[in-house]
N, C-alpha and C. Protein backbone atom coordinates (compact mmCIF):
# COMPACT_ATOMS: atom_id res chain seq x y z
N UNK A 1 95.09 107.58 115.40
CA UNK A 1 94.79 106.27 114.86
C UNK A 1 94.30 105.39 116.01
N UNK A 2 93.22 104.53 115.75
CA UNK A 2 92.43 104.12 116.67
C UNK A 2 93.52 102.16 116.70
N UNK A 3 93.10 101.76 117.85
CA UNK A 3 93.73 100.61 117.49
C UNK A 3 92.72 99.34 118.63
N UNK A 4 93.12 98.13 118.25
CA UNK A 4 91.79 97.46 118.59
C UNK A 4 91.76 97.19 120.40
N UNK A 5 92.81 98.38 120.85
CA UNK A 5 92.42 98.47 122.10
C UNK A 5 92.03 99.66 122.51
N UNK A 6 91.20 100.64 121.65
CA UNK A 6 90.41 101.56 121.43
C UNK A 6 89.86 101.60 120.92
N UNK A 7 89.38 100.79 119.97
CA UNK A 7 88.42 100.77 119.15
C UNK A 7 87.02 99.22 119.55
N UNK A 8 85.84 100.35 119.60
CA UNK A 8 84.65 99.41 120.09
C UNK A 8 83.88 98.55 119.11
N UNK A 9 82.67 97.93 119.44
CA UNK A 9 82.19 97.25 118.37
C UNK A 9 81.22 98.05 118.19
N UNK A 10 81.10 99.41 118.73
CA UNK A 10 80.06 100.25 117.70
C UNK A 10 81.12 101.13 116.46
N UNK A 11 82.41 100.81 116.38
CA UNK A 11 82.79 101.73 115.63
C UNK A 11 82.99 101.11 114.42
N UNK A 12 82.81 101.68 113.01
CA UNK A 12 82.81 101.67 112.33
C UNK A 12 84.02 100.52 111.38
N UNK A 13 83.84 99.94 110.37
CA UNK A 13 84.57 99.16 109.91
C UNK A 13 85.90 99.78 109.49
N UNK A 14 85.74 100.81 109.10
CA UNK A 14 87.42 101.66 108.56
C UNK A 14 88.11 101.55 109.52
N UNK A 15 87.59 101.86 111.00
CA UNK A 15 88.64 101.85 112.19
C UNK A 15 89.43 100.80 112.73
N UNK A 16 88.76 99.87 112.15
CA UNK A 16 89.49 98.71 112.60
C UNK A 16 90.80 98.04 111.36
N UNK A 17 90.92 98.78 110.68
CA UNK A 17 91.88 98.59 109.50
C UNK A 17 93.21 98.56 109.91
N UNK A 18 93.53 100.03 110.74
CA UNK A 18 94.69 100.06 110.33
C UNK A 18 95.47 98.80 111.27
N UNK A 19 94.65 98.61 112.78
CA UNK A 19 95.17 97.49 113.75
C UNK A 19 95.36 96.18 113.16
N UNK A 20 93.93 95.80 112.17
CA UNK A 20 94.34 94.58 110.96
C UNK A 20 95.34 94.28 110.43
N UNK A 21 95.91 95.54 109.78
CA UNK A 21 97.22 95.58 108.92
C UNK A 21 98.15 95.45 109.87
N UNK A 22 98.12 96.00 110.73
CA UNK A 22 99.67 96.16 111.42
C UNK A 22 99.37 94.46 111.94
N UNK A 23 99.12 94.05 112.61
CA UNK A 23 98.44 92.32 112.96
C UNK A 23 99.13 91.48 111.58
N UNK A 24 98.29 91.75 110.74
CA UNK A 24 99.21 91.21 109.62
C UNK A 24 100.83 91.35 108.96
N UNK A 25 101.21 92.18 109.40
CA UNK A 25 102.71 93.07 109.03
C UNK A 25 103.57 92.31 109.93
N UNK A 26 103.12 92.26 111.44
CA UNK A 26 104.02 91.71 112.69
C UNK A 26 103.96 90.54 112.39
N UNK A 27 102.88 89.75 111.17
CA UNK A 27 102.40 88.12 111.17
C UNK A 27 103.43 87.73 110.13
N UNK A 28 103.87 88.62 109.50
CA UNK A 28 105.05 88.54 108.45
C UNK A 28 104.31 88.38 107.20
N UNK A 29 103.24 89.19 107.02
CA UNK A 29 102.73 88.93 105.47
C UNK A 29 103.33 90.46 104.66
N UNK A 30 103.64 90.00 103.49
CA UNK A 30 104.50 90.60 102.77
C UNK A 30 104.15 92.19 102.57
N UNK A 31 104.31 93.45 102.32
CA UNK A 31 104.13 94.62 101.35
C UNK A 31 102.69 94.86 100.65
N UNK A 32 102.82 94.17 99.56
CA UNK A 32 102.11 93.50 98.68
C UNK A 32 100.79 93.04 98.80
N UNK A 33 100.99 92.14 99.88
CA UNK A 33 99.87 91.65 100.54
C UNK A 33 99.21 92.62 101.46
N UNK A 34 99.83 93.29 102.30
CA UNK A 34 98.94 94.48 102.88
C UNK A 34 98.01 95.35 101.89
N UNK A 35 99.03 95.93 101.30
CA UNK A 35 98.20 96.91 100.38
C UNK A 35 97.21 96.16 99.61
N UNK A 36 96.82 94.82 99.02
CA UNK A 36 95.98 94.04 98.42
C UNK A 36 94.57 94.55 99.76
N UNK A 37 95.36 93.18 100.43
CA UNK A 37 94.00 93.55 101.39
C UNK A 37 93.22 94.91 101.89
N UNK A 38 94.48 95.82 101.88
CA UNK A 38 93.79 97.16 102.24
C UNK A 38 92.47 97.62 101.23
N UNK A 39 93.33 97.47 99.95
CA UNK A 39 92.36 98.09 98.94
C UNK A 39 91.10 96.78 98.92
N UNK A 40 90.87 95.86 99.22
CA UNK A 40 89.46 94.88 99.11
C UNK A 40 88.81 95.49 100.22
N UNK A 41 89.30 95.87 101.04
CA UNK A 41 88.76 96.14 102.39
C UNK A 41 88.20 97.39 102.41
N UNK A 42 88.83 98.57 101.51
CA UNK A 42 88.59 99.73 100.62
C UNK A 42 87.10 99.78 99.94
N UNK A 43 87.53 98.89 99.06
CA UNK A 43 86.29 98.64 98.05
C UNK A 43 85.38 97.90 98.62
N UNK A 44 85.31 97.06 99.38
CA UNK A 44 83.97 96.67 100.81
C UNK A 44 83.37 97.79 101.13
N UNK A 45 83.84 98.57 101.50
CA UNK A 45 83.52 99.95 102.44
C UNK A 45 82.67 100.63 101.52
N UNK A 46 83.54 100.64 100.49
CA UNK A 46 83.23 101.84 99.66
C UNK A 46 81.63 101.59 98.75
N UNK A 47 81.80 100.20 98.46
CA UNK A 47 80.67 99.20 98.04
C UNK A 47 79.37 98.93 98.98
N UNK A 48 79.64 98.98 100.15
CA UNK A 48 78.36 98.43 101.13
C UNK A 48 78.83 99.13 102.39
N UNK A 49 79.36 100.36 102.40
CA UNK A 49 79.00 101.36 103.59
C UNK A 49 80.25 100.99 104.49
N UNK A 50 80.22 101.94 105.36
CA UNK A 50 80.89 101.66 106.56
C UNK A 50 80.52 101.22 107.52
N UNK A 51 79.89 100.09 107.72
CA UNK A 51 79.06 99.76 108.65
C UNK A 51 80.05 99.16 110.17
N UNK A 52 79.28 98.92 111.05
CA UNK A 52 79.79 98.25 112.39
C UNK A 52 80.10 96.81 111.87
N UNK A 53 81.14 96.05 112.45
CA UNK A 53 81.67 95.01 111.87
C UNK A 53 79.81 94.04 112.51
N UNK A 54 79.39 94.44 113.20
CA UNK A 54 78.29 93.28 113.86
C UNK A 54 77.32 93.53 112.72
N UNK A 55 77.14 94.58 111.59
CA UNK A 55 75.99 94.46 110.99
C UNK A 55 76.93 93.74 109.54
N UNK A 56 77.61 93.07 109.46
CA UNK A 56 78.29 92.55 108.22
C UNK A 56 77.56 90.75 108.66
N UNK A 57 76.60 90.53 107.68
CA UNK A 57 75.94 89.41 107.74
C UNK A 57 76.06 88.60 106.75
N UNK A 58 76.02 87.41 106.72
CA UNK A 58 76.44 86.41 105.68
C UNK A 58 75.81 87.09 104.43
N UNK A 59 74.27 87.42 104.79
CA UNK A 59 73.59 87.79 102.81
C UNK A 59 74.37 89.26 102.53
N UNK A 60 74.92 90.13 103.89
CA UNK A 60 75.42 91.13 102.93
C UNK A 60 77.01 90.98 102.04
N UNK A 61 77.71 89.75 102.54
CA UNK A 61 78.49 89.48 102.16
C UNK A 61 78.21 88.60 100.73
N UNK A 62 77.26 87.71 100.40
CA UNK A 62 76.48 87.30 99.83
C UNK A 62 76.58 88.59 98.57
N UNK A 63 75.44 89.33 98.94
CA UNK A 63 75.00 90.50 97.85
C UNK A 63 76.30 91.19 97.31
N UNK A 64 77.42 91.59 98.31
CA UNK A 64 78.81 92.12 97.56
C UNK A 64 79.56 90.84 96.94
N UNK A 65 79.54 89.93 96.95
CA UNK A 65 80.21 88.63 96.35
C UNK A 65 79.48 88.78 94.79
N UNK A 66 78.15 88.73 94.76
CA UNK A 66 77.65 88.68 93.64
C UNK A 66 77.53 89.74 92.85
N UNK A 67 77.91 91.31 93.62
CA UNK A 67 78.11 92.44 92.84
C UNK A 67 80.05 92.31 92.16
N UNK A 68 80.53 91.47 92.55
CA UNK A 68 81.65 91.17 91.96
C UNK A 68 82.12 89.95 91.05
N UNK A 69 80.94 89.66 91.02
CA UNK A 69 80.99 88.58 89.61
C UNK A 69 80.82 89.36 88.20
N UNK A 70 81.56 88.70 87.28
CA UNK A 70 81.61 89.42 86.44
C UNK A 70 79.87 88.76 85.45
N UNK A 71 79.58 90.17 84.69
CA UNK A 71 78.51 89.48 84.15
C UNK A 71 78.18 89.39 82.72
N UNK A 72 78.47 87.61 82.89
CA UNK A 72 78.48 87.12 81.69
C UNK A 72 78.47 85.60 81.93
N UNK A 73 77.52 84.90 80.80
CA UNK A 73 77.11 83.76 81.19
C UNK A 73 78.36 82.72 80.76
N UNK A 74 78.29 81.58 81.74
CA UNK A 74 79.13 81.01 81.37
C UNK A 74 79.27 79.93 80.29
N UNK A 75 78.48 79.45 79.51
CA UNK A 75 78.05 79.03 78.59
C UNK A 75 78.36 79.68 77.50
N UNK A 76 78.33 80.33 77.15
CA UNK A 76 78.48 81.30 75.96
C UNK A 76 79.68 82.77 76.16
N UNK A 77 79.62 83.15 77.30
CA UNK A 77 80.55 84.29 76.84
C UNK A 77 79.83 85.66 76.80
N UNK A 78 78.58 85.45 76.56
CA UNK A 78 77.59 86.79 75.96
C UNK A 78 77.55 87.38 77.63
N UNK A 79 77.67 88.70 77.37
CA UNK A 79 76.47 89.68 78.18
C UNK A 79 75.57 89.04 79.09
N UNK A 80 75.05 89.46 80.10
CA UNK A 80 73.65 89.06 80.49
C UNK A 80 73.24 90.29 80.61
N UNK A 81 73.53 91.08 80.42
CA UNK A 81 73.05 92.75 79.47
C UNK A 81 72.48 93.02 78.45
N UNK A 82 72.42 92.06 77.51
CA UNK A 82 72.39 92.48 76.44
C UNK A 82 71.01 91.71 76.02
């Protein structure tokens, strides 16, 4: 397990997880809350690659924000599918 005093800024976003969590665990955030964040951090990855934390840019955060809106207008309720 890599930790963020082995781990570079060419390496990949997964690697820097598990040092996150533990950072957060020693910060006193709950169980609960780890595993939350793990799995968003999961579904980031899993959603828009594993990239180097330096290529995570406002529009790609942008483009996954808006792949997690749900779609349906807010006015009505309907589809924007349909």
């Amino acid at each position: 397990m890599e930790d963020s005093l082995t781990t570079s800024t060419d390496s990949p976003l997964s690697a820097f997880i598990p040092s996150y969590l533990e950072q957060l665990r020693t910060d006193g955030k709950s169980p609960v809350t780890l595993e939350r964040y793990q799995e968003r951090l999961q579904r980031f990855i899993a959603e828009m690659g594993d990239c180097r934390p330096g290529e995570i840019t406002p529009e790609k955060v942008s483009l996954y924000r808006r792949h997690l809106m749900p779609r349906w207008t807010p006015k009505t309720g309907q589809s924007m599918d349909t």
